[in-house]
PDB file of N, CA and C in Angstrom:
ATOM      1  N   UNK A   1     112.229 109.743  98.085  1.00  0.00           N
ATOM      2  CA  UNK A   1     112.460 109.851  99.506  1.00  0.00           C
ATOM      3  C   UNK A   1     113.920 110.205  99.745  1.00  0.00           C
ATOM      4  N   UNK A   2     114.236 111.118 101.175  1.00  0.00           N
ATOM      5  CA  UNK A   2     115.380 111.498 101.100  1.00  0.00           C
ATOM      6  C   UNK A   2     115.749 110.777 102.885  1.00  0.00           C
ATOM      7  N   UNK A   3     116.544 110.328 103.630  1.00  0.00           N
ATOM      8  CA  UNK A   3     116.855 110.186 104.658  1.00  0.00           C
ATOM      9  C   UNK A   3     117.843 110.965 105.048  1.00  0.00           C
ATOM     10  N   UNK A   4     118.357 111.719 105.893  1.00  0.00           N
ATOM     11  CA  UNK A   4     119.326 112.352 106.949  1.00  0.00           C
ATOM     12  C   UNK A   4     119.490 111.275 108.054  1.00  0.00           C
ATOM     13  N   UNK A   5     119.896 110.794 108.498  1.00  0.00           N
ATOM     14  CA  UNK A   5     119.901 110.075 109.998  1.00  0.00           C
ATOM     15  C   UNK A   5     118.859 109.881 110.197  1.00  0.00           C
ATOM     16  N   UNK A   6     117.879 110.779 111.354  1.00  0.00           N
ATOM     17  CA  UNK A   6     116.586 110.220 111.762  1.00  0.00           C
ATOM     18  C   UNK A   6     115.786 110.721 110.943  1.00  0.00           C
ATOM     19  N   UNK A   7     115.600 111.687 110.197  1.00  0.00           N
ATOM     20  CA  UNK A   7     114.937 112.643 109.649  1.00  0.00           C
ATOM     21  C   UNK A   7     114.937 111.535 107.927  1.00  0.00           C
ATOM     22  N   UNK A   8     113.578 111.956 107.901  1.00  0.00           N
ATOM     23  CA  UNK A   8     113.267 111.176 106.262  1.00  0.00           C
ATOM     24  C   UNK A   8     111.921 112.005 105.714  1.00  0.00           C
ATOM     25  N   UNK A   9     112.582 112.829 104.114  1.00  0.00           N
ATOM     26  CA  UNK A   9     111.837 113.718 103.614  1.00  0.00           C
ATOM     27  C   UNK A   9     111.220 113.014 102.815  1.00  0.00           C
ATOM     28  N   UNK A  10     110.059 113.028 102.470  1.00  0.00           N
ATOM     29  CA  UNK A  10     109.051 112.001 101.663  1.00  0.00           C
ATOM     30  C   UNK A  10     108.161 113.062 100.362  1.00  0.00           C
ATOM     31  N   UNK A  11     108.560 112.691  99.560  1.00  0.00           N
ATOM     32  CA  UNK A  11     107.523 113.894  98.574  1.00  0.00           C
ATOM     33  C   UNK A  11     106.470 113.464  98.256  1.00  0.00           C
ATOM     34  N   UNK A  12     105.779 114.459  98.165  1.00  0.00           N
ATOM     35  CA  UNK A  12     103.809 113.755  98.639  1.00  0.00           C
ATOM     36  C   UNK A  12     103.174 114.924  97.760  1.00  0.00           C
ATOM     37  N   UNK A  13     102.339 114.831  97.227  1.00  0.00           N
ATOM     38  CA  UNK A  13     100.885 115.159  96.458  1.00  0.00           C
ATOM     39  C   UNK A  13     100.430 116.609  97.285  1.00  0.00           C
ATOM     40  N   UNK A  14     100.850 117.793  96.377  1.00  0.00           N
ATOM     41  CA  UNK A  14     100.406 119.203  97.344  1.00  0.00           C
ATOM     42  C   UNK A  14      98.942 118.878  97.677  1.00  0.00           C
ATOM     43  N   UNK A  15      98.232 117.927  97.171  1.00  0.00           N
ATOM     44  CA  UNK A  15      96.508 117.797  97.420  1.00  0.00           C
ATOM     45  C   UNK A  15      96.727 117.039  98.657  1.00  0.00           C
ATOM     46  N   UNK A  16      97.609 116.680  99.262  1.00  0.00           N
ATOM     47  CA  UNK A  16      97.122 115.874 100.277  1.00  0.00           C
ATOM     48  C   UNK A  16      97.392 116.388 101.507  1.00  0.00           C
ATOM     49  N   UNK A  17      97.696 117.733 101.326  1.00  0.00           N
ATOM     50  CA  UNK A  17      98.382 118.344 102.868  1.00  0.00           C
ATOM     51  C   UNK A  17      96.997 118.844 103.811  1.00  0.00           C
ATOM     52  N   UNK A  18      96.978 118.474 104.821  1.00  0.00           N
ATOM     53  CA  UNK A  18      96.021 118.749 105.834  1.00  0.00           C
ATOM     54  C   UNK A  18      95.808 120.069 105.456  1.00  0.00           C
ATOM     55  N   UNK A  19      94.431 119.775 106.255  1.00  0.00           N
ATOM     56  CA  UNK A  19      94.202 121.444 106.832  1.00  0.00           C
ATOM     57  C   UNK A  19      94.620 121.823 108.281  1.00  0.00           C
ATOM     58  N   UNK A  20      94.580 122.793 108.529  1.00  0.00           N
ATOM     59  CA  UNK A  20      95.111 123.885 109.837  1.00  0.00           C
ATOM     60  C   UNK A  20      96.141 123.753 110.491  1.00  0.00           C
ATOM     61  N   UNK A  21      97.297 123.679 109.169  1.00  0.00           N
ATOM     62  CA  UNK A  21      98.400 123.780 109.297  1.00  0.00           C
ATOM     63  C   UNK A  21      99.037 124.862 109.688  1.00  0.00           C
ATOM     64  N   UNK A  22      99.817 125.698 110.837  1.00  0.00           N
ATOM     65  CA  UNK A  22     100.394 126.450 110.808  1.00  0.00           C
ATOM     66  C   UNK A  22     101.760 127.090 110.406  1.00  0.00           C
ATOM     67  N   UNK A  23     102.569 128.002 110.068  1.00  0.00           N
ATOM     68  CA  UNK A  23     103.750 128.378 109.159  1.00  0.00           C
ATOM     69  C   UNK A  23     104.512 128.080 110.718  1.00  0.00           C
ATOM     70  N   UNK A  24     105.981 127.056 110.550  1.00  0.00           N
ATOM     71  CA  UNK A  24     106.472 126.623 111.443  1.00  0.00           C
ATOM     72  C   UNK A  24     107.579 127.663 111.345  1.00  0.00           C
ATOM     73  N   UNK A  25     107.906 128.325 112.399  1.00  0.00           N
ATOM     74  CA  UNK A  25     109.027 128.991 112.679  1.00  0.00           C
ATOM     75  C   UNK A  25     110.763 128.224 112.440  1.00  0.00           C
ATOM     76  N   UNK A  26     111.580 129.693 112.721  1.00  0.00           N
ATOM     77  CA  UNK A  26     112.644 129.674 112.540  1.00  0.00           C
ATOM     78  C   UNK A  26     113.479 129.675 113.581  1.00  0.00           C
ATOM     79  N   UNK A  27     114.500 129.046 114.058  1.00  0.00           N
ATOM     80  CA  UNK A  27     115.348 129.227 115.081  1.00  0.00           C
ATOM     81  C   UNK A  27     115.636 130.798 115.533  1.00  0.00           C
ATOM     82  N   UNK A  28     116.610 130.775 116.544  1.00  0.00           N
ATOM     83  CA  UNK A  28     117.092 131.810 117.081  1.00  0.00           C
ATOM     84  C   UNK A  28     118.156 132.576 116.274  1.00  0.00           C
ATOM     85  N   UNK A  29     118.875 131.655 115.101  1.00  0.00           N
ATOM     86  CA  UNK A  29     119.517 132.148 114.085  1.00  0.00           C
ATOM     87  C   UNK A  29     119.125 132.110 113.043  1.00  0.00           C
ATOM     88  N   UNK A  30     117.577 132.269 112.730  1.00  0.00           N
ATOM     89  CA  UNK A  30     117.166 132.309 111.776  1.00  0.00           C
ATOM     90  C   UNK A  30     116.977 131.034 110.476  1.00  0.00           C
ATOM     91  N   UNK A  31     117.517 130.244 110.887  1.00  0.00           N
ATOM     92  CA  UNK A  31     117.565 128.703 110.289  1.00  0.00           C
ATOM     93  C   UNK A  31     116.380 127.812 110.472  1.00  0.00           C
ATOM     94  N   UNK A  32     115.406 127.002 109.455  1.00  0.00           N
ATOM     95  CA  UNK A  32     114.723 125.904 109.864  1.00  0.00           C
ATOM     96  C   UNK A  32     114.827 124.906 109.577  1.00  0.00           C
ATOM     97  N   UNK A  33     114.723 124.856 110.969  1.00  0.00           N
ATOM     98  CA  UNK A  33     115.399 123.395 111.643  1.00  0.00           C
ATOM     99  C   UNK A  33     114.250 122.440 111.724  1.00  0.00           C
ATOM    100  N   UNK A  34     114.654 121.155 110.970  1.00  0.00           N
ATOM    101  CA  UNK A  34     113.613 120.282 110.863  1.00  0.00           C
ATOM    102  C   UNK A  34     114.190 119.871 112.082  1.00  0.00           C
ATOM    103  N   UNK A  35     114.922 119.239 112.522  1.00  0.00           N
ATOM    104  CA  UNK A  35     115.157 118.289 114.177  1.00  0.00           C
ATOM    105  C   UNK A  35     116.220 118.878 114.476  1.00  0.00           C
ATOM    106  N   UNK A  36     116.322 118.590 115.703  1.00  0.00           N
ATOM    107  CA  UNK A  36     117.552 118.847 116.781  1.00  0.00           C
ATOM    108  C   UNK A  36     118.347 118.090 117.612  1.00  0.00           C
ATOM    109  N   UNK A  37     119.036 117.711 117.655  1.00  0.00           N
ATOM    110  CA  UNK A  37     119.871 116.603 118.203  1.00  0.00           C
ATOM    111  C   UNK A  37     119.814 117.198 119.731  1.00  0.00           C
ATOM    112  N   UNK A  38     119.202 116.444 120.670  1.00  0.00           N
ATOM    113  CA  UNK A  38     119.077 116.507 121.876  1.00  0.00           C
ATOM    114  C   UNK A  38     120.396 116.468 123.024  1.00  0.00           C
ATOM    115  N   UNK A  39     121.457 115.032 122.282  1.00  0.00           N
ATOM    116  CA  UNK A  39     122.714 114.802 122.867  1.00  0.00           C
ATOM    117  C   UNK A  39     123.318 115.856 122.437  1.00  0.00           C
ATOM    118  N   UNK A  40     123.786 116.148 121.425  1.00  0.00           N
ATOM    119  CA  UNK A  40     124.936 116.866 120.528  1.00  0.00           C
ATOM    120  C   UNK A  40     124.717 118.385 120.306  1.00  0.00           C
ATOM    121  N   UNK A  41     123.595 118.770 119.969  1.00  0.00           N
ATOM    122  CA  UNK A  41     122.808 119.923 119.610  1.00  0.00           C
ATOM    123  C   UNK A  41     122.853 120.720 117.988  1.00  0.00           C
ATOM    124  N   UNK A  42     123.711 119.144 117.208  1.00  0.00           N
ATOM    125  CA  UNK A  42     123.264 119.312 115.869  1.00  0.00           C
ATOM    126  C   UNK A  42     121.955 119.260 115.142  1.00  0.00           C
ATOM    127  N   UNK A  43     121.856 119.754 113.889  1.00  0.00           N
ATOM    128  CA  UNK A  43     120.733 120.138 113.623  1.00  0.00           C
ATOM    129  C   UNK A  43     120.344 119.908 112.100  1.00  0.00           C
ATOM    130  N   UNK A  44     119.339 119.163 111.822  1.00  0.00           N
ATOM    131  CA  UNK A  44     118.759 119.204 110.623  1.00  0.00           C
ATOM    132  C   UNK A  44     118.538 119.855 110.130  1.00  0.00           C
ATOM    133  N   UNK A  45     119.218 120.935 108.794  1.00  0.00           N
ATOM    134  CA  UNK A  45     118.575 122.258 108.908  1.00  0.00           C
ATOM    135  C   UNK A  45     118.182 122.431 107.401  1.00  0.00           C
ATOM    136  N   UNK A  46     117.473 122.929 106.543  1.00  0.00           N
ATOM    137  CA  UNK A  46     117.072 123.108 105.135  1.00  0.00           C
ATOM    138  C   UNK A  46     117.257 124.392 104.900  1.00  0.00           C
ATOM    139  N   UNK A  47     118.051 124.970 104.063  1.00  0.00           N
ATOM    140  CA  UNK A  47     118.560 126.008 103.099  1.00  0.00           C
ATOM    141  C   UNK A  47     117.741 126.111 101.860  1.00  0.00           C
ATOM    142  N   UNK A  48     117.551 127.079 101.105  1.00  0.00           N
ATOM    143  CA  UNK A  48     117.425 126.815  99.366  1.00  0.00           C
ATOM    144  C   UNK A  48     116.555 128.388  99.762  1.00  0.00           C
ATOM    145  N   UNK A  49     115.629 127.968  98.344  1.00  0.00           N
ATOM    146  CA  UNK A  49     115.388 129.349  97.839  1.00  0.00           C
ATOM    147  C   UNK A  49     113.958 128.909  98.160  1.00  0.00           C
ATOM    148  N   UNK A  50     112.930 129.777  98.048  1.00  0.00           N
ATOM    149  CA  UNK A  50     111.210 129.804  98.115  1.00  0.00           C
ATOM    150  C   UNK A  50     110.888 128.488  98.295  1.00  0.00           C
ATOM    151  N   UNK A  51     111.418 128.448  99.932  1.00  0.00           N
ATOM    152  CA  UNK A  51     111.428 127.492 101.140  1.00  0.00           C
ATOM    153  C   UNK A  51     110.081 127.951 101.961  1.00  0.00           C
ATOM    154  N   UNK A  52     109.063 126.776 102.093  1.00  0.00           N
ATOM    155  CA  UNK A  52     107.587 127.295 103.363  1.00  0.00           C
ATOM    156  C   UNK A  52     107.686 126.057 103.980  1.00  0.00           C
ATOM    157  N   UNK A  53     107.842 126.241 105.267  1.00  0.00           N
ATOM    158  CA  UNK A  53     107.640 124.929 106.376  1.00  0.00           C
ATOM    159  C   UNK A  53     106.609 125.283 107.529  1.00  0.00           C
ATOM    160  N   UNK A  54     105.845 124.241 107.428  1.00  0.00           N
ATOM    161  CA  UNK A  54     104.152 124.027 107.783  1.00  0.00           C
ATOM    162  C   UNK A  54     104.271 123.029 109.188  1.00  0.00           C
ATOM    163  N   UNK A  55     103.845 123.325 110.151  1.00  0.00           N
ATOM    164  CA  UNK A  55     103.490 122.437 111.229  1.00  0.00           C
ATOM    165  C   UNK A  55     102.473 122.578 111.541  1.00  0.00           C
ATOM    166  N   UNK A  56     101.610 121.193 112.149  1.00  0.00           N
ATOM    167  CA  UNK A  56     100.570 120.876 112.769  1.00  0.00           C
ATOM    168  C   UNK A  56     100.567 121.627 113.878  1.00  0.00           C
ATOM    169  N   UNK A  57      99.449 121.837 114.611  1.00  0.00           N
ATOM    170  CA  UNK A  57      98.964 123.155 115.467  1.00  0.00           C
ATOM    171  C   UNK A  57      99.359 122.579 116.932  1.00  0.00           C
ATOM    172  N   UNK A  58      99.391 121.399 116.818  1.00  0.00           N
ATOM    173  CA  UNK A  58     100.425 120.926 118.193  1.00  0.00           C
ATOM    174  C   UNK A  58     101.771 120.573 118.560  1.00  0.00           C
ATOM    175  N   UNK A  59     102.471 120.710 117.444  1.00  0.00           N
ATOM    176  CA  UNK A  59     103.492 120.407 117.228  1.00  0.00           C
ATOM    177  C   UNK A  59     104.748 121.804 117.288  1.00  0.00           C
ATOM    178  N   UNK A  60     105.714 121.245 117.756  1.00  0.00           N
ATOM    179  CA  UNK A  60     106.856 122.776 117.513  1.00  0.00           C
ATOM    180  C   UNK A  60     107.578 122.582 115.975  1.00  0.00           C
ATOM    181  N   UNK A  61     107.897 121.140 115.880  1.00  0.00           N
ATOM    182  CA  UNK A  61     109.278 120.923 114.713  1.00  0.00           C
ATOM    183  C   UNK A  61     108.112 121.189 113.094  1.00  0.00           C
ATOM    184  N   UNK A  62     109.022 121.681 112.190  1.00  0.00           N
ATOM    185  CA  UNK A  62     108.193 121.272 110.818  1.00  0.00           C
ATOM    186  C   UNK A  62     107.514 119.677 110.093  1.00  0.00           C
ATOM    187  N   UNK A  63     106.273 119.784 109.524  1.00  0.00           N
ATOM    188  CA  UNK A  63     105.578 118.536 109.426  1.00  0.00           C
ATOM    189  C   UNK A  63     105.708 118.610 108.427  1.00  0.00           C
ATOM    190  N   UNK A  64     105.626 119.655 107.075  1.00  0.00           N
ATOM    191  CA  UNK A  64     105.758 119.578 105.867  1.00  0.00           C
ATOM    192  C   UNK A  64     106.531 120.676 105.002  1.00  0.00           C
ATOM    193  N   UNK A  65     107.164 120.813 104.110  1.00  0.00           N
ATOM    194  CA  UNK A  65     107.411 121.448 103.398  1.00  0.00           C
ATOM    195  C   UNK A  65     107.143 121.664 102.051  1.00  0.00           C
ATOM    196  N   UNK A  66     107.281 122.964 101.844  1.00  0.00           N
ATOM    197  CA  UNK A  66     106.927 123.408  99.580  1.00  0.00           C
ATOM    198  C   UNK A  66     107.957 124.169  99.604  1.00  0.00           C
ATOM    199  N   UNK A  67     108.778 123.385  99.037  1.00  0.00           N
ATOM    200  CA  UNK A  67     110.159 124.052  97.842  1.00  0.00           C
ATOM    201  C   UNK A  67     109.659 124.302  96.324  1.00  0.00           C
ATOM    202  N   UNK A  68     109.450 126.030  96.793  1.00  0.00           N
ATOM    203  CA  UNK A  68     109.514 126.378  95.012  1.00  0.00           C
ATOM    204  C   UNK A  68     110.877 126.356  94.281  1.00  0.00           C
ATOM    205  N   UNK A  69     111.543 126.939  94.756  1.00  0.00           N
ATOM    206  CA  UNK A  69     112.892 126.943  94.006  1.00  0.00           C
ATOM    207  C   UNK A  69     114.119 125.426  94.255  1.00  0.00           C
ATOM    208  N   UNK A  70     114.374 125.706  95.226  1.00  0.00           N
ATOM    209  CA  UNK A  70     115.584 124.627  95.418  1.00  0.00           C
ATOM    210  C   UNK A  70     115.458 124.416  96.742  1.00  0.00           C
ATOM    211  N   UNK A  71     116.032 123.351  97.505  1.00  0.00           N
ATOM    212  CA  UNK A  71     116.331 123.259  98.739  1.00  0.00           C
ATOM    213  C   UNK A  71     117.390 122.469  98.947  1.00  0.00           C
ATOM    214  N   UNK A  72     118.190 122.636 100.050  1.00  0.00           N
ATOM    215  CA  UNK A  72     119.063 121.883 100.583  1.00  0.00           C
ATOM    216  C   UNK A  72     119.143 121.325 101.812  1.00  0.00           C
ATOM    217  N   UNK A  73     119.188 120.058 102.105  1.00  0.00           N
ATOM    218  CA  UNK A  73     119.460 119.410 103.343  1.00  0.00           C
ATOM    219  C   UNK A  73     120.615 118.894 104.001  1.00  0.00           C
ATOM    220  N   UNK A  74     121.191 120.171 105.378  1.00  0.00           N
ATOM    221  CA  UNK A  74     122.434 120.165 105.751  1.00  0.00           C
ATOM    222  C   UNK A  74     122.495 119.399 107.054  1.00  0.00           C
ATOM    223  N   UNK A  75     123.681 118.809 107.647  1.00  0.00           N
ATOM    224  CA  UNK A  75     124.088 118.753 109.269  1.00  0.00           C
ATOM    225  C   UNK A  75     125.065 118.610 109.279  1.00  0.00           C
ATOM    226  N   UNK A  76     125.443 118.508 110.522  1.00  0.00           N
ATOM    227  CA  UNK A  76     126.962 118.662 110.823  1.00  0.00           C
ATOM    228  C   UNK A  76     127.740 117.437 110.715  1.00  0.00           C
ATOM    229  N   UNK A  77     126.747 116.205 110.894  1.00  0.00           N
ATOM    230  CA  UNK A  77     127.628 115.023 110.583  1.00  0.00           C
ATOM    231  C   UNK A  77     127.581 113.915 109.581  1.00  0.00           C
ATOM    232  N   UNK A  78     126.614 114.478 108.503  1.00  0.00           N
ATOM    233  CA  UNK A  78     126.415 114.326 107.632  1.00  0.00           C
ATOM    234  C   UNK A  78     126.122 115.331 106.007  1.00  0.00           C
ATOM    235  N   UNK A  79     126.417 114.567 104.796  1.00  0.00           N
ATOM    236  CA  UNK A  79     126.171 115.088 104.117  1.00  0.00           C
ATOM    237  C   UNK A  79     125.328 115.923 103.005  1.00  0.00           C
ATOM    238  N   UNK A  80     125.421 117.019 103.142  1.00  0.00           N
ATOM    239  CA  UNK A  80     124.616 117.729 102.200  1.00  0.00           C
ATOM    240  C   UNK A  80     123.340 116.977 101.070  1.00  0.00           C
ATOM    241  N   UNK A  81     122.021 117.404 100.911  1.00  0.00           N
ATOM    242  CA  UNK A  81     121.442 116.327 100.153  1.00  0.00           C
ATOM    243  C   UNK A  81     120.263 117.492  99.855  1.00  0.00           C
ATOM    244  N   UNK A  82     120.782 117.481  98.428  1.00  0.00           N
ATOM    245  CA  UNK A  82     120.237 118.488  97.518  1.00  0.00           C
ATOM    246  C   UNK A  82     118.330 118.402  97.591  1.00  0.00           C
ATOM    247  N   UNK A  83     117.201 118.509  97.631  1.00  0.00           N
ATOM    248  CA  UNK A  83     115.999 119.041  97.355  1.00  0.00           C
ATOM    249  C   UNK A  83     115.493 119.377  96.239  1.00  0.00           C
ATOM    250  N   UNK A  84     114.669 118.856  95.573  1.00  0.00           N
ATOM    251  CA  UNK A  84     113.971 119.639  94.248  1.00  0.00           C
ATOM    252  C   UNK A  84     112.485 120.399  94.929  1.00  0.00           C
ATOM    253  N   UNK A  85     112.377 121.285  94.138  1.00  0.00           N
ATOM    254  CA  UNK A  85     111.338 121.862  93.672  1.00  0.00           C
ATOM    255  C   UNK A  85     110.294 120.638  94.269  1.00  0.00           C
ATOM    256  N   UNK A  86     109.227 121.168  95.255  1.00  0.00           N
ATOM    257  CA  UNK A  86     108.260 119.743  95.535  1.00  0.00           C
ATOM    258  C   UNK A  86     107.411 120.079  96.653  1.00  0.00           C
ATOM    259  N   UNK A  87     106.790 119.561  97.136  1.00  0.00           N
ATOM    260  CA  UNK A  87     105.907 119.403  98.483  1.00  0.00           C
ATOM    261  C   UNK A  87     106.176 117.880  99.035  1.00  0.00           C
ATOM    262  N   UNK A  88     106.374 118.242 100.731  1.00  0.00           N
ATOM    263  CA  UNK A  88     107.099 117.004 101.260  1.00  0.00           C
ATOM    264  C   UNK A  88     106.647 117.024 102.599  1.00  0.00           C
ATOM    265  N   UNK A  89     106.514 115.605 103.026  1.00  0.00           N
ATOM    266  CA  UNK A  89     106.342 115.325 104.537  1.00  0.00           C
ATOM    267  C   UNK A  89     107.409 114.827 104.923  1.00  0.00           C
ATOM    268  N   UNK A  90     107.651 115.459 106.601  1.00  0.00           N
ATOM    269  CA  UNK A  90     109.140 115.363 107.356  1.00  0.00           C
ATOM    270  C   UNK A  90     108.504 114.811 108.262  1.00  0.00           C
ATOM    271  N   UNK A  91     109.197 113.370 108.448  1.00  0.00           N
ATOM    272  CA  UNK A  91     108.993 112.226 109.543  1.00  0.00           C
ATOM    273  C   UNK A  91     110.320 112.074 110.174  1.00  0.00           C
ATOM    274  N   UNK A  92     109.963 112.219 111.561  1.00  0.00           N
ATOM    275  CA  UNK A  92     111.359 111.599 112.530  1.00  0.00           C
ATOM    276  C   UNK A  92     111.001 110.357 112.191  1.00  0.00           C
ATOM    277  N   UNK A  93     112.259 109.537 112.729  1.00  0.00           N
ATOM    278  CA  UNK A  93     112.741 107.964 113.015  1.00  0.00           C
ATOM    279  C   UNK A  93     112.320 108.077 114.520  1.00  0.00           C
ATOM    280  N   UNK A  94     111.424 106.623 114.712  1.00  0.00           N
ATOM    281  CA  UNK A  94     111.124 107.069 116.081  1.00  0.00           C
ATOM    282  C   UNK A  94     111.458 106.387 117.034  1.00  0.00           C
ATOM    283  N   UNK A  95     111.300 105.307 118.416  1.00  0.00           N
ATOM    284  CA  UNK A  95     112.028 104.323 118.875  1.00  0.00           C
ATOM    285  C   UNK A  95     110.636 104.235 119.796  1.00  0.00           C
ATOM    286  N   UNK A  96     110.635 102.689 120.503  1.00  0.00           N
ATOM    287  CA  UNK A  96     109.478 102.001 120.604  1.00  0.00           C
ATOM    288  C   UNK A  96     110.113 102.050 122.605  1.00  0.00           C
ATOM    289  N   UNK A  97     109.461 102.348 123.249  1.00  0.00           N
ATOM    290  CA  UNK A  97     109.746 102.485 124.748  1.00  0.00           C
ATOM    291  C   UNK A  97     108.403 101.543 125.265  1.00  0.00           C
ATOM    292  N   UNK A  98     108.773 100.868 126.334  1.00  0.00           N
ATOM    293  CA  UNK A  98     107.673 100.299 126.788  1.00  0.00           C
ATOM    294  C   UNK A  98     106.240 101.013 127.525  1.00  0.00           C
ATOM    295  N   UNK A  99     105.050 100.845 126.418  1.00  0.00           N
ATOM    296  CA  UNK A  99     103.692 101.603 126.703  1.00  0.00           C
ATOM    297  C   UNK A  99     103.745 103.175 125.436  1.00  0.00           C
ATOM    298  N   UNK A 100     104.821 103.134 125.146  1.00  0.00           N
ATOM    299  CA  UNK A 100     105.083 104.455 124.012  1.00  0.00           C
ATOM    300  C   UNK A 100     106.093 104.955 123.336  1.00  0.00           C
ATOM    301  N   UNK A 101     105.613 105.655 122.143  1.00  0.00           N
ATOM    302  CA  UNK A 101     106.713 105.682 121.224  1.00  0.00           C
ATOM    303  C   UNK A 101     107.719 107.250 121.536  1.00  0.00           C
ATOM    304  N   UNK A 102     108.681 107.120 120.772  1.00  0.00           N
ATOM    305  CA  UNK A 102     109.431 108.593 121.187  1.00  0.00           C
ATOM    306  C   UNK A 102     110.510 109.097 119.770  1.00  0.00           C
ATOM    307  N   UNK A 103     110.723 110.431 119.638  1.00  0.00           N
ATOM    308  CA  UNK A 103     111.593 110.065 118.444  1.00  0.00           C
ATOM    309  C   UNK A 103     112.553 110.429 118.623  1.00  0.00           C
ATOM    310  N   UNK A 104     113.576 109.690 118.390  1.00  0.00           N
ATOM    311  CA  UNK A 104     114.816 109.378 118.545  1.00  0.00           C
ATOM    312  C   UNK A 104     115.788 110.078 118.684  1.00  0.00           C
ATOM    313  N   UNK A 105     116.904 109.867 119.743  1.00  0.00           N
ATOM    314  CA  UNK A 105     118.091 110.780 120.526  1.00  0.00           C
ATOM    315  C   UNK A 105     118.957 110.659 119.585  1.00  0.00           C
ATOM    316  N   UNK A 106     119.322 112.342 119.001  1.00  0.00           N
ATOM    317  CA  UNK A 106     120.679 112.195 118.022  1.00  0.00           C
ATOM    318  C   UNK A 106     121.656 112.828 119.617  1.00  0.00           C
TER     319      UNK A 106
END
């Protein structure tokens, strides 16, 4: 398991990835961005080489990733945190509001 702040990369069993997953897009600069800091407008962002990020069909942010080659996990106020080769589920940190949950204001 890897943590960033809210963001926590979990490596998981390529057999266990759902079905009708869709290929989750890339920012406006071409970067994917696992989260976005809502206050600040820093950004969780993953670099590396034969990088695929998968989201659920209701969702905008990435739900999973397959690093063939390498990956890297960057932000601005924290440090760099290298990726192997793997298949992984990307969970926000979330916060408990009264009647519902929400995930959390960077």
């Amino acid at each position: 398991m890897y943590r960033q702040g809210d963001v926590l990369v979990e490596a998981i069993d390529p057999a266990t990835l759902p079905g009708g997953l869709v290929p989750a897009g890339r920012d406006g600069r071409g970067r994917l961005v696992l989260a976005r800091g809502e206050a600040t407008g820093h950004a969780h962002v993953v670099t590396g080489s034969g990088l695929t990020a998968w989201a659920l069909p209701d969702q905008v942010e990435p739900a999973f990733l397959v690093i063939e080659g390498y990956g890297r996990l960057g932000h601005e106020e924290h440090g760099p945190i290298a990726l192997p080769a793997g298949t992984y589920r990307v969970v926000r940190q979330r916060e408990y509001l009264p009647g519902s949950w929400r995930p959390v204001a960077d």
